[in-house]
PDB file of N, CA and C in Angstrom:
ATOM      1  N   UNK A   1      -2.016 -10.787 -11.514  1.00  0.00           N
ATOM      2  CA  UNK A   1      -2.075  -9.741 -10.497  1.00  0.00           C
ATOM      3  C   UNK A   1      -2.380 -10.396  -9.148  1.00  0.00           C
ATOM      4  N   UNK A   2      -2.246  -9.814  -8.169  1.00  0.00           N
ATOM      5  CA  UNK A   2      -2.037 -10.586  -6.731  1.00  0.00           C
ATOM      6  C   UNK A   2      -3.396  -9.813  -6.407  1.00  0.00           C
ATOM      7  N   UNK A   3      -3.967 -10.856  -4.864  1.00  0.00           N
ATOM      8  CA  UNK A   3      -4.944 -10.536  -4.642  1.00  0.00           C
ATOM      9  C   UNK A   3      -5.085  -9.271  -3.540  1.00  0.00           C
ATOM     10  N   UNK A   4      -5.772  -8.724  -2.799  1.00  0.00           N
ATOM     11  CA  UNK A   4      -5.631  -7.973  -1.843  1.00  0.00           C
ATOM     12  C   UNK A   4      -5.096  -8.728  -0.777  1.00  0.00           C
ATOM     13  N   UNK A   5      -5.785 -10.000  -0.431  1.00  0.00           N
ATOM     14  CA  UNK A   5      -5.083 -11.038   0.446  1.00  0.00           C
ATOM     15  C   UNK A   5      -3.685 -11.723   0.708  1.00  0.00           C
ATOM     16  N   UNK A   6      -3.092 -11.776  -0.836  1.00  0.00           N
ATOM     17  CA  UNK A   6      -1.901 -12.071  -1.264  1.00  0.00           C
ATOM     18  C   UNK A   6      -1.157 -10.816  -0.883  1.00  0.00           C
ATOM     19  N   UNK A   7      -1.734  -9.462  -1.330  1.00  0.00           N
ATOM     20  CA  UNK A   7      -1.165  -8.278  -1.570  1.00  0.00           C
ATOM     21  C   UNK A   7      -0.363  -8.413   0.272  1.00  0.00           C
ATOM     22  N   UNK A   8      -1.251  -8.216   1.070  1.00  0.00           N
ATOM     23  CA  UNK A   8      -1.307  -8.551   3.001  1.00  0.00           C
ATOM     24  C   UNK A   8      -0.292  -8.790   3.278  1.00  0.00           C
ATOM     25  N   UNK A   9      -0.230 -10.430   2.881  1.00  0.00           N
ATOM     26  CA  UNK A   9       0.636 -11.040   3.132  1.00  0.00           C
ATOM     27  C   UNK A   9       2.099 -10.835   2.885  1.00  0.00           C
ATOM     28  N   UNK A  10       1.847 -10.110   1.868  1.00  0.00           N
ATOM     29  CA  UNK A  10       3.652  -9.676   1.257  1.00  0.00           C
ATOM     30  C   UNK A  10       4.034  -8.581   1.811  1.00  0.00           C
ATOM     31  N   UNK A  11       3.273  -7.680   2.710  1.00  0.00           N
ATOM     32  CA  UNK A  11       3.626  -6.185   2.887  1.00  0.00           C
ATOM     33  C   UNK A  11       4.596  -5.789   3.578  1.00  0.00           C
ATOM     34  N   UNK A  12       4.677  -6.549   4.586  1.00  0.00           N
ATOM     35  CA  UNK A  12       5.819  -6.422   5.937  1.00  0.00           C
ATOM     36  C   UNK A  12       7.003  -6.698   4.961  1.00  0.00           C
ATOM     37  N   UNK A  13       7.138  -7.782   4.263  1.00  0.00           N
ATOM     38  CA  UNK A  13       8.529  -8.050   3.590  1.00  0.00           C
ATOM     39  C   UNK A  13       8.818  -6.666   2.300  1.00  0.00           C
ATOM     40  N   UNK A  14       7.790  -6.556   2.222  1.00  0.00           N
ATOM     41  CA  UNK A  14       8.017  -5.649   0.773  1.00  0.00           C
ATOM     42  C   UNK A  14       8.433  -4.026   1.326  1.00  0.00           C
ATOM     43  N   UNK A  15       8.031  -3.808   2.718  1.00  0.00           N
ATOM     44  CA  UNK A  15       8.216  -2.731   3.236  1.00  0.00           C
ATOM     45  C   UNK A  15      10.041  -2.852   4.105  1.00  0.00           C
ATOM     46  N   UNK A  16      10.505  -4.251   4.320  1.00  0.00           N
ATOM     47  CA  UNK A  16      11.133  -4.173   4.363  1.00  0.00           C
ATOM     48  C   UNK A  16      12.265  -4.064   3.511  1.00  0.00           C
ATOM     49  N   UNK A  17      12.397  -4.168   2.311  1.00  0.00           N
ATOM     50  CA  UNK A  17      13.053  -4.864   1.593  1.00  0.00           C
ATOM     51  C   UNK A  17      13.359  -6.260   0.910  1.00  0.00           C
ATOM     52  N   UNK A  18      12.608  -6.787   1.711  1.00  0.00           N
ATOM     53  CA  UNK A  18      12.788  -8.130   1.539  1.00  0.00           C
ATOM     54  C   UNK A  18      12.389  -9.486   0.333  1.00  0.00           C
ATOM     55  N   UNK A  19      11.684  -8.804  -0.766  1.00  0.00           N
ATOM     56  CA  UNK A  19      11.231  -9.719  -1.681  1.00  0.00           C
ATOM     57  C   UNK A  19      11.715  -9.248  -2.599  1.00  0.00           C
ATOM     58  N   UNK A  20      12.007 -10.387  -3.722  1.00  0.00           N
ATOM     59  CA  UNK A  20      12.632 -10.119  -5.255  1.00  0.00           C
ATOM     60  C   UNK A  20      12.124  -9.482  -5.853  1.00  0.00           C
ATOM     61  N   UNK A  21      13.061  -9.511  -6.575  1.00  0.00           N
ATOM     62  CA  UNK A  21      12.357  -8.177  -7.541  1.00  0.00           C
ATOM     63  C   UNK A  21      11.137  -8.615  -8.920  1.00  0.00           C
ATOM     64  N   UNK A  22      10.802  -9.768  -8.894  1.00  0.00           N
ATOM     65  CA  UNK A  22       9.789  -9.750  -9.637  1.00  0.00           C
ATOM     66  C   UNK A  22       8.257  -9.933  -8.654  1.00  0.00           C
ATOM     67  N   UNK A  23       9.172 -10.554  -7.272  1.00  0.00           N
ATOM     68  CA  UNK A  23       7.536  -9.997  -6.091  1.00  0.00           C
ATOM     69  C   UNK A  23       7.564  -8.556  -5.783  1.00  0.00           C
ATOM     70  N   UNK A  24       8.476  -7.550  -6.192  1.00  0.00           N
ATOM     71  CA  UNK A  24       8.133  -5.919  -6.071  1.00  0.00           C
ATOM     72  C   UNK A  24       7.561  -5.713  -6.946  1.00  0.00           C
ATOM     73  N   UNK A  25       8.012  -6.378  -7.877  1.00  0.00           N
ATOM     74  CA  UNK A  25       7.006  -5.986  -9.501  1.00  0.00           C
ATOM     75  C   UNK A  25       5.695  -5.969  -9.229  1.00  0.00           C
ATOM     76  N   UNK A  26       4.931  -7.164  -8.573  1.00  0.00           N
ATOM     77  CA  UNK A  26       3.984  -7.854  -8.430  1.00  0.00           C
ATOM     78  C   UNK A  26       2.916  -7.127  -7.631  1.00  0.00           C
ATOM     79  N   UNK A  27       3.544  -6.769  -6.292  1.00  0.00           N
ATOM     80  CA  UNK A  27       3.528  -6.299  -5.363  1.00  0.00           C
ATOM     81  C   UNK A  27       2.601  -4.150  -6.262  1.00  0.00           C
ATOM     82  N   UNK A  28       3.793  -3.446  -6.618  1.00  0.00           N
ATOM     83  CA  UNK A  28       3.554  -2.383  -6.531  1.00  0.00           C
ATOM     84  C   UNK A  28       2.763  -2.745  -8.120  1.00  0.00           C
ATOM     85  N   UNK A  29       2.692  -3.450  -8.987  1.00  0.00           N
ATOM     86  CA  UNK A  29       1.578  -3.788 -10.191  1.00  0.00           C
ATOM     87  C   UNK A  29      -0.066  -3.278  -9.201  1.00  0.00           C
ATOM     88  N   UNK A  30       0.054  -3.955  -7.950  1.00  0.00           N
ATOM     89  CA  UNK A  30      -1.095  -4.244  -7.394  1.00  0.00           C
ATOM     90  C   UNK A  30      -1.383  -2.756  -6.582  1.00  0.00           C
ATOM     91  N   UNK A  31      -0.544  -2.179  -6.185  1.00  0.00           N
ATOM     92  CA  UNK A  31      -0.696  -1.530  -5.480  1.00  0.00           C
ATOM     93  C   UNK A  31      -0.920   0.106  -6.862  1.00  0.00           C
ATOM     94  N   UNK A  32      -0.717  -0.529  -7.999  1.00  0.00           N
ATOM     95  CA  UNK A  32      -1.576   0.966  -8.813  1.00  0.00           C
ATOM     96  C   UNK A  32      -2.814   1.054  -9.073  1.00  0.00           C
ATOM     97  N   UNK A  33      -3.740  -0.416  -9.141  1.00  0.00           N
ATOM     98  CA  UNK A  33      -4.476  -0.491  -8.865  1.00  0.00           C
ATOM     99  C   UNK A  33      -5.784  -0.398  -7.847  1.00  0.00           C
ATOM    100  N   UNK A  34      -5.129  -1.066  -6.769  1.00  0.00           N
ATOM    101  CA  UNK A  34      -5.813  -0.863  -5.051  1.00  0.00           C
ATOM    102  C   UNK A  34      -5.848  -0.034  -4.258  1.00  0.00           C
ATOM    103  N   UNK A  35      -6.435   1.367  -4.408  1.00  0.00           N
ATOM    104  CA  UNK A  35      -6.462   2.413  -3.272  1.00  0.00           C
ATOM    105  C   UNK A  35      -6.767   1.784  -2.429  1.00  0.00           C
ATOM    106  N   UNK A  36      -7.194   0.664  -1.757  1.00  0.00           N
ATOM    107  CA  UNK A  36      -7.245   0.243  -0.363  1.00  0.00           C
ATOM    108  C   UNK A  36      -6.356  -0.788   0.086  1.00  0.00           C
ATOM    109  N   UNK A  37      -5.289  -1.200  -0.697  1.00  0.00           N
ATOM    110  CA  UNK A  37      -4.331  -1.426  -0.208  1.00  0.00           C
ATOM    111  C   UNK A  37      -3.378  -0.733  -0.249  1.00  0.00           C
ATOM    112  N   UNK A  38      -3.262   0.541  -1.125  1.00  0.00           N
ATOM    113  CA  UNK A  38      -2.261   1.444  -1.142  1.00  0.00           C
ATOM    114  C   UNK A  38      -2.479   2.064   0.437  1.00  0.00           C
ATOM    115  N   UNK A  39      -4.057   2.184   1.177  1.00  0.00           N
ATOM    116  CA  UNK A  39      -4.026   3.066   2.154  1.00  0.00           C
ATOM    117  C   UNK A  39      -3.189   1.895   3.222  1.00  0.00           C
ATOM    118  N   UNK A  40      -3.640   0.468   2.837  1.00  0.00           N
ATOM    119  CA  UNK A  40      -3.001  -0.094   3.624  1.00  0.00           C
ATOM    120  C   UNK A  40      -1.461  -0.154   4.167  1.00  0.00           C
ATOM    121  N   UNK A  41      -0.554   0.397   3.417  1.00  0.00           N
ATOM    122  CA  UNK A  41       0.801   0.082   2.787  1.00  0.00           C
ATOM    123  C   UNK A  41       1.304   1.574   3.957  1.00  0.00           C
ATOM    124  N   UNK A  42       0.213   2.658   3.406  1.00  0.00           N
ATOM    125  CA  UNK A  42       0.549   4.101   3.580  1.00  0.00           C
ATOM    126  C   UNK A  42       0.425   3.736   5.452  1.00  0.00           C
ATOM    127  N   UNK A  43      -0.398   3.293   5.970  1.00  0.00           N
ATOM    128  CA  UNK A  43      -0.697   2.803   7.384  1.00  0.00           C
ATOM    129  C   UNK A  43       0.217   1.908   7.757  1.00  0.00           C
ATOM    130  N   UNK A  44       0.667   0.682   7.349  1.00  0.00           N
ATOM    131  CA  UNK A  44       1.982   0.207   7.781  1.00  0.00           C
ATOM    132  C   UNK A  44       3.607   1.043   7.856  1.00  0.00           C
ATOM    133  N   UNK A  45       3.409   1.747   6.945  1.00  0.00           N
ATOM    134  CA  UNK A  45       4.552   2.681   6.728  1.00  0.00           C
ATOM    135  C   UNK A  45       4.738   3.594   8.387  1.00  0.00           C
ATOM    136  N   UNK A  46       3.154   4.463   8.359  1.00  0.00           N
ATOM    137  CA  UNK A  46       3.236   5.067   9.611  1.00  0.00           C
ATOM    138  C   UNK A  46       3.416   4.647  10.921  1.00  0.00           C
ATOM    139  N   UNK A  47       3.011   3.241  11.201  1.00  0.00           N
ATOM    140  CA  UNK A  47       3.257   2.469  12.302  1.00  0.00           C
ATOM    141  C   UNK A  47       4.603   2.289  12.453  1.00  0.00           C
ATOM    142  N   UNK A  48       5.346   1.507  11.434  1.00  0.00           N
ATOM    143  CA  UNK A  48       6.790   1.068  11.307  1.00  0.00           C
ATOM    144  C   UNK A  48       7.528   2.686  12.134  1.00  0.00           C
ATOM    145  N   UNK A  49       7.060   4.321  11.418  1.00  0.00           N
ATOM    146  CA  UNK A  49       8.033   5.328  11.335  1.00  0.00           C
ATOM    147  C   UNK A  49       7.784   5.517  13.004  1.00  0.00           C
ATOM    148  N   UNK A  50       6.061   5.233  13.529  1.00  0.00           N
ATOM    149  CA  UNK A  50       5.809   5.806  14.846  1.00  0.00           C
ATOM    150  C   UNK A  50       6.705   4.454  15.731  1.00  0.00           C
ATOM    151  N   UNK A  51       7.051   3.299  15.639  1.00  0.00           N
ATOM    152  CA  UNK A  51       7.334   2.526  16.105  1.00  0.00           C
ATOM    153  C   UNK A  51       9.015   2.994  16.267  1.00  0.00           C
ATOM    154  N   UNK A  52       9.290   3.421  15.213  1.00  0.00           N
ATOM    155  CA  UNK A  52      11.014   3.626  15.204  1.00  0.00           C
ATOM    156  C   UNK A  52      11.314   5.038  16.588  1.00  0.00           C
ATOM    157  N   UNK A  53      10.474   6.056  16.078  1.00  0.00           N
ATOM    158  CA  UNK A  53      10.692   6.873  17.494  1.00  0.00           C
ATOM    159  C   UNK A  53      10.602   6.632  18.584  1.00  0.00           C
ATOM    160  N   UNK A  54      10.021   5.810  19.034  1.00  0.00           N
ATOM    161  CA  UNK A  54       9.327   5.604  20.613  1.00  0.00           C
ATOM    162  C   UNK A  54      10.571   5.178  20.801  1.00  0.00           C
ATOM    163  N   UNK A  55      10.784   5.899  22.534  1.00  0.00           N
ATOM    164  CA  UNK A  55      11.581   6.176  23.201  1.00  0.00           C
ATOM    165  C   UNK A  55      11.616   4.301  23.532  1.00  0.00           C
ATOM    166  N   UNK A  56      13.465   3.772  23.956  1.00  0.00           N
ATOM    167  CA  UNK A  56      13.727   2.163  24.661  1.00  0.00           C
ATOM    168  C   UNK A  56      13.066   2.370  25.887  1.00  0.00           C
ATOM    169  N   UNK A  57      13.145   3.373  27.103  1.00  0.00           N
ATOM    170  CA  UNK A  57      13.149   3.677  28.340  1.00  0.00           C
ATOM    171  C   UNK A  57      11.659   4.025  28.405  1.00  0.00           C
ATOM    172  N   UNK A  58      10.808   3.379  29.116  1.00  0.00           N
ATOM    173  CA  UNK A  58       9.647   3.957  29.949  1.00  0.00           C
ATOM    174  C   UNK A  58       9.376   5.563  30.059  1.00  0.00           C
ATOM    175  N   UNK A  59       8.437   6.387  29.685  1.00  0.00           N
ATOM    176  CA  UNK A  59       9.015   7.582  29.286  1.00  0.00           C
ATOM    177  C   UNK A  59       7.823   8.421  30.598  1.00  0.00           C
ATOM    178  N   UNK A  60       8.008   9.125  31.431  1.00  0.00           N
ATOM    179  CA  UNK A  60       8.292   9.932  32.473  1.00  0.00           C
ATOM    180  C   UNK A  60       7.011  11.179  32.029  1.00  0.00           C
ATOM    181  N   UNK A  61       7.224  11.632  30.940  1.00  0.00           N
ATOM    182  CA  UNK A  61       5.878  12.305  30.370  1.00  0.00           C
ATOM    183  C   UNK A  61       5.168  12.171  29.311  1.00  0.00           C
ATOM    184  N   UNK A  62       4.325  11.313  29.625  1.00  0.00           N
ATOM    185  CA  UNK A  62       3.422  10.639  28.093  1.00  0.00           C
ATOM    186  C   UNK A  62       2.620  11.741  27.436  1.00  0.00           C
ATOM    187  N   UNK A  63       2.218  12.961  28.298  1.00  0.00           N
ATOM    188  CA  UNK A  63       1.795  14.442  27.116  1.00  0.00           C
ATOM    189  C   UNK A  63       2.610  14.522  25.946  1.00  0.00           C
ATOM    190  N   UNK A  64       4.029  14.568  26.371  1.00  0.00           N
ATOM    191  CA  UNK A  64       4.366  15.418  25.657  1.00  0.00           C
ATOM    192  C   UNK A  64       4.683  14.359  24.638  1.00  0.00           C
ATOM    193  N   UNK A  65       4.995  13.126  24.838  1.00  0.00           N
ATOM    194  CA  UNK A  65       5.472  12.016  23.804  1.00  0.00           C
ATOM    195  C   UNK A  65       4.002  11.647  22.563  1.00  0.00           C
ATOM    196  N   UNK A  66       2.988  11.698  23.679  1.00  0.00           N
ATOM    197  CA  UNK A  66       1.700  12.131  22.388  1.00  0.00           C
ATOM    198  C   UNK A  66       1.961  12.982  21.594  1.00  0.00           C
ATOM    199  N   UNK A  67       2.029  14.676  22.159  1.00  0.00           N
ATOM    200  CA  UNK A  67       2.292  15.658  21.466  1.00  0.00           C
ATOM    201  C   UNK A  67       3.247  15.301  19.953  1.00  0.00           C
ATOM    202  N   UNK A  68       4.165  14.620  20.351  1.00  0.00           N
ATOM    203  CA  UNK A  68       5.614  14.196  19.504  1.00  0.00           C
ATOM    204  C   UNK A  68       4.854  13.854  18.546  1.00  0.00           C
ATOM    205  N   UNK A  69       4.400  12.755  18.745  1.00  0.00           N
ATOM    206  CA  UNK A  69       3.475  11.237  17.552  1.00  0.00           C
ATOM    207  C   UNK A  69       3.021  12.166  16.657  1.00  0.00           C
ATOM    208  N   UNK A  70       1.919  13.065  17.585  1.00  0.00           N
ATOM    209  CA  UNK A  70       0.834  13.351  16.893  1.00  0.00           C
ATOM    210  C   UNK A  70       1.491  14.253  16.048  1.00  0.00           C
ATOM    211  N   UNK A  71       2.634  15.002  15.944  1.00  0.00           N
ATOM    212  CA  UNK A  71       3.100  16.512  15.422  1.00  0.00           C
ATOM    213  C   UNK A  71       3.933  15.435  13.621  1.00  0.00           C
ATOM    214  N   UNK A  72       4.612  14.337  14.073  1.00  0.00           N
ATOM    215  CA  UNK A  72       5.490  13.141  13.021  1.00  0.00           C
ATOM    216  C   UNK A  72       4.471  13.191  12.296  1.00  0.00           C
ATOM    217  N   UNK A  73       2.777  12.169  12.600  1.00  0.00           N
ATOM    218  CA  UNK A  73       2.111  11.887  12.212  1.00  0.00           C
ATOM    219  C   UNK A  73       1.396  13.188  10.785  1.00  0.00           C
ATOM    220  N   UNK A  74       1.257  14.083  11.336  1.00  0.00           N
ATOM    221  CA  UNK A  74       1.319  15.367  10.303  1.00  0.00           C
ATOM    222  C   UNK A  74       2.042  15.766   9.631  1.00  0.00           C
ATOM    223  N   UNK A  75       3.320  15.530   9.940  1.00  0.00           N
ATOM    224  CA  UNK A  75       4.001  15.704   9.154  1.00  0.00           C
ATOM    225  C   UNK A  75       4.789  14.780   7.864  1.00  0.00           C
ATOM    226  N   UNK A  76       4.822  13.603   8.006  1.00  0.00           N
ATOM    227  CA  UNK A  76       4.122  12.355   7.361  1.00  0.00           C
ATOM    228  C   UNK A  76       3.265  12.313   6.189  1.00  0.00           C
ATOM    229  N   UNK A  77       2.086  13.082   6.841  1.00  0.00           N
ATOM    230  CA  UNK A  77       0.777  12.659   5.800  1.00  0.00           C
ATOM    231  C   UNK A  77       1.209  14.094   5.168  1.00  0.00           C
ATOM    232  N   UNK A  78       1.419  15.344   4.996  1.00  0.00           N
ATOM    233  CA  UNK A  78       1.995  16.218   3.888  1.00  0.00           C
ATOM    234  C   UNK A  78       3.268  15.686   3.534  1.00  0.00           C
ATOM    235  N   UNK A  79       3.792  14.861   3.983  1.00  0.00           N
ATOM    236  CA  UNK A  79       5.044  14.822   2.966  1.00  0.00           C
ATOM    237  C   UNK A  79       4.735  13.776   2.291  1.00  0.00           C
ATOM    238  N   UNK A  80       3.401  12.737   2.536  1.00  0.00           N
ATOM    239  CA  UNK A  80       3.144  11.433   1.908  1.00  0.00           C
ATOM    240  C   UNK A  80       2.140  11.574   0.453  1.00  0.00           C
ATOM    241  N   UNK A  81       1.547  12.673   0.582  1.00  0.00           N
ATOM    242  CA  UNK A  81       0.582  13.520  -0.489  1.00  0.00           C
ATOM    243  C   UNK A  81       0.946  14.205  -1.141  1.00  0.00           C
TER     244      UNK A  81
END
């Protein structure tokens, strides 16, 4: 079984796609175990989804682009539970 440290290190690739399939094995083995790296995984996930919206262009009203985040972000965590 991989460590929480090991677990870290693999996450970005594993969230991308990017590791074989006996490091997914490895990977989600660990992650039935580790509620605190599962929260970790669940927190990279949300960064990656808040990272994909944000506007290319300098954005003109940052209220309402909070508003945005914050409305994804909720909606996210009920569809992630």
């Amino acid at each position: 079984m991989l460590t929480c440290k090991e677990q870290v290190a693999r996450s970005s690739d594993y969230l991308d796609g990017q590791l074989t399939f006996r490091e997914r094995l490895l990977v989600r083995h660990h992650l039935m175990f580790c509620p605190n790296c599962r929260r970790f995984i669940r927190q990279m996930r949300l960064m990656q989804a808040t990272l994909r919206i944000l506007p290319d262009d300098p954005v003109k009203d940052v209220d309402a682009l909070a508003q945005r985040l914050a409305a994804e972000r909720l909606k996210d965590q009920k569809g992630g539970e």
